[in-house]
N, C-alpha and C. Protein backbone atom coordinates (compact mmCIF):
# COMPACT_ATOMS: atom_id res chain seq x y z
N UNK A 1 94.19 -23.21 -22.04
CA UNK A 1 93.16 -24.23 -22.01
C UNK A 1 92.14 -23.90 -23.09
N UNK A 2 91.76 -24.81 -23.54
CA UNK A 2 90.72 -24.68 -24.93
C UNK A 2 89.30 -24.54 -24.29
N UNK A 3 88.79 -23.93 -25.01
CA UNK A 3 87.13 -24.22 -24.52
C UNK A 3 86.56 -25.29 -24.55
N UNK A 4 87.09 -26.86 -25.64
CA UNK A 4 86.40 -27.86 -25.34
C UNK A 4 87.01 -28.48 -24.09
N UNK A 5 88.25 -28.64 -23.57
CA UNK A 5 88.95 -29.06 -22.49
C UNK A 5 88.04 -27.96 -21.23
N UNK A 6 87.98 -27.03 -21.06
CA UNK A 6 87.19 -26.17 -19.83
C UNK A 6 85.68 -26.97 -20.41
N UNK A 7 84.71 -27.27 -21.13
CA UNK A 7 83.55 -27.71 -21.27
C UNK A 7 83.46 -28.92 -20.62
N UNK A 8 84.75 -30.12 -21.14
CA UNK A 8 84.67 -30.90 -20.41
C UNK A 8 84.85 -30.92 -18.76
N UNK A 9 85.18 -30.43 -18.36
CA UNK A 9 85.88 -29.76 -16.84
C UNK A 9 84.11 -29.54 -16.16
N UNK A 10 84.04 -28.73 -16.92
CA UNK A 10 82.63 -28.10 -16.13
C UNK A 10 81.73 -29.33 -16.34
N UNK A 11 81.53 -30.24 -17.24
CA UNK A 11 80.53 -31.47 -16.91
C UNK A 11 80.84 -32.33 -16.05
N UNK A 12 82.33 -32.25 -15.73
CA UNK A 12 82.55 -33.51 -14.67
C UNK A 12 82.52 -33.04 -13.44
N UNK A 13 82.55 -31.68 -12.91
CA UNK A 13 82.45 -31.27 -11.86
C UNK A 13 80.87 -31.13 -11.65
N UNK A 14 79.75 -31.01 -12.47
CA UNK A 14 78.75 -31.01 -12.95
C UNK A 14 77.97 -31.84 -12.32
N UNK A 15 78.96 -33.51 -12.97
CA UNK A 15 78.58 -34.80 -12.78
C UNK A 15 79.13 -35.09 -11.33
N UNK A 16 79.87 -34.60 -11.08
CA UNK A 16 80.26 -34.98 -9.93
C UNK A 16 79.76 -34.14 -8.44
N UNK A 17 79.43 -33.11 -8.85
CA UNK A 17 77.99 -32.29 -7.97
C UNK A 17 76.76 -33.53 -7.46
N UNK A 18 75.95 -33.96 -8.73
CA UNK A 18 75.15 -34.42 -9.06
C UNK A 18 75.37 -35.47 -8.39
N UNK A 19 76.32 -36.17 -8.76
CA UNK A 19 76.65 -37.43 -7.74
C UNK A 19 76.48 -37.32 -5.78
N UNK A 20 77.13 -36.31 -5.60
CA UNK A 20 77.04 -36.41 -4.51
C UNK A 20 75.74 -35.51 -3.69
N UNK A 21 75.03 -34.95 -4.69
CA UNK A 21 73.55 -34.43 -3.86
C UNK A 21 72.51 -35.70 -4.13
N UNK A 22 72.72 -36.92 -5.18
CA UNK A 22 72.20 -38.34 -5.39
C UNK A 22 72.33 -39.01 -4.18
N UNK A 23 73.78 -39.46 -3.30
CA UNK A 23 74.10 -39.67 -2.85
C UNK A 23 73.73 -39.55 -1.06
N UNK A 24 73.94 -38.03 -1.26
CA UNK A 24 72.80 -37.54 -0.23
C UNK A 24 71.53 -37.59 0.21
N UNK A 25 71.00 -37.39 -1.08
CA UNK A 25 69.12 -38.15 -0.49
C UNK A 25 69.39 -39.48 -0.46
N UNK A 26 70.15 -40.30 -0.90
CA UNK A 26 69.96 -41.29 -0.56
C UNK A 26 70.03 -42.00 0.68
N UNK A 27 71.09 -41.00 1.05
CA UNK A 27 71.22 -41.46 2.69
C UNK A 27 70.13 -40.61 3.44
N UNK A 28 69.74 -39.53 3.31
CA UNK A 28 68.85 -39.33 4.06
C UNK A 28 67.22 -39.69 4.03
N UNK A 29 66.89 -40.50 2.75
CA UNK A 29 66.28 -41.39 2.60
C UNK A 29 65.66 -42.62 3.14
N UNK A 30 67.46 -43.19 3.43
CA UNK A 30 67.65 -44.55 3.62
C UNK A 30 67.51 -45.27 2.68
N UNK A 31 68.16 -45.00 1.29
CA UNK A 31 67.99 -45.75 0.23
C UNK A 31 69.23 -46.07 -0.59
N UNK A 32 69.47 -47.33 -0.33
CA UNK A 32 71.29 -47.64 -0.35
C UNK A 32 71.36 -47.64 -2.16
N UNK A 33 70.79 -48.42 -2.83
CA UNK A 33 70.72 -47.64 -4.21
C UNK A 33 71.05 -46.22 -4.83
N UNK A 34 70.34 -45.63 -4.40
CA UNK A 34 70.38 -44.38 -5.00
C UNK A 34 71.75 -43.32 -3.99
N UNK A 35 72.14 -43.99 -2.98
CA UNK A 35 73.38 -43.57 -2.37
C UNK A 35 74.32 -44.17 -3.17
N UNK A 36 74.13 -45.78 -3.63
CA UNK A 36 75.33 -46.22 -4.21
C UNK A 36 75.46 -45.82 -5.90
N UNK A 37 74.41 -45.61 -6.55
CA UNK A 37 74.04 -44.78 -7.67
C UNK A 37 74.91 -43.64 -7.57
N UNK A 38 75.03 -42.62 -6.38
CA UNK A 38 75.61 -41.19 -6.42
C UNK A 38 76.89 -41.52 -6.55
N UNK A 39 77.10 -42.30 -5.79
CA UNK A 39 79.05 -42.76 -5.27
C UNK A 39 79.19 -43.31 -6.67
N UNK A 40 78.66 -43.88 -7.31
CA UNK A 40 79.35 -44.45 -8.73
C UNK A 40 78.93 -43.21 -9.64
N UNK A 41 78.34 -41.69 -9.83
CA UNK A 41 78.19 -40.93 -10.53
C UNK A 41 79.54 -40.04 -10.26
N UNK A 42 80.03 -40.21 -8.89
CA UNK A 42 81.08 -39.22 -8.52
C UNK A 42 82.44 -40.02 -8.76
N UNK A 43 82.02 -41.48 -8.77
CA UNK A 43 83.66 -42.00 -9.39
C UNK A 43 83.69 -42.02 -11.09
N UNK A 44 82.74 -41.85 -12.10
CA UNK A 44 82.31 -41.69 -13.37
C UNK A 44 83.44 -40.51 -13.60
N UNK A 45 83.19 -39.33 -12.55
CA UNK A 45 83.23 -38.14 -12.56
C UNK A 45 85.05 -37.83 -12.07
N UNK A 46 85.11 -38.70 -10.91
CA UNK A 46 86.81 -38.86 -10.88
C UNK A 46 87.87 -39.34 -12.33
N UNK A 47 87.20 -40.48 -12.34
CA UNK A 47 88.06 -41.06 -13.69
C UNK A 47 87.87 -39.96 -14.87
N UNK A 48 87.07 -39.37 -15.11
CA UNK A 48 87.15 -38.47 -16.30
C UNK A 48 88.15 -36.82 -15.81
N UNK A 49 87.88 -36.56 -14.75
CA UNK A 49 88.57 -35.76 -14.36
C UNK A 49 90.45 -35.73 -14.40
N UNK A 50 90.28 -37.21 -13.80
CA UNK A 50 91.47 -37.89 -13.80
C UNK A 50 92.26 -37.78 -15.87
N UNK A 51 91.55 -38.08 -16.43
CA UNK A 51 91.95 -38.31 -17.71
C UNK A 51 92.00 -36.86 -18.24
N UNK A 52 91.57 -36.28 -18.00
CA UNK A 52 91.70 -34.54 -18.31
C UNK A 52 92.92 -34.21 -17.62
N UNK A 53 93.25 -34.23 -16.29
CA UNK A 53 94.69 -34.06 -16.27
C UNK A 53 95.77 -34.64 -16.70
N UNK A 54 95.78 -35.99 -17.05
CA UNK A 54 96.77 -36.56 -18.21
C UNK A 54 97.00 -35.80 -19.12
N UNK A 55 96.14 -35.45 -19.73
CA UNK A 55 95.54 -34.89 -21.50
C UNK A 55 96.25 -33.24 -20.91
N UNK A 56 96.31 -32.76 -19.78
CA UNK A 56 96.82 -31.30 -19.56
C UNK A 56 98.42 -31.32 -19.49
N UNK A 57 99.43 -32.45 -18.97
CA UNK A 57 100.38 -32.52 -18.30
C UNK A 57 100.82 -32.47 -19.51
N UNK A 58 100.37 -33.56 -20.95
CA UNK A 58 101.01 -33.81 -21.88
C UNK A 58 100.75 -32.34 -22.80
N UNK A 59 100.04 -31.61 -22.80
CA UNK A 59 100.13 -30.39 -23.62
C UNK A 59 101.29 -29.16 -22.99
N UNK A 60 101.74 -29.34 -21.82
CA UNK A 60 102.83 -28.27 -21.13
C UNK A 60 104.19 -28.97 -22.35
């Protein structure tokens, strides 16, 4: 694995942290925004994740 492929890795897990502690105050808030804000930071964070393992399968 390259260091820019692990860099990217670590921002989407990053982003996808981030998403779901967003997510969290939001619900414990009660603030459906900023819950639905998190849930779309953690699917940002799937799809890129998602595309990094494409990009891995094809380098084996």
């Amino acid at each position: 694995m390259t260091a820019m492929g692990l860099d990217d890795k670590l921002q989407n897990t990053g982003e996808d942290l981030k998403g779901k502690a967003k997510e969290a105050a939001g619900k414990a808030r009660g603030d459906e925004s900023q819950e639905a804000e998190g849930k779309a930071d953690q699917s940002k964070a799937d799809i890129k994740k998602a595309g990094e393992n494409v990009k891995d399968a094809f380098k084996k």
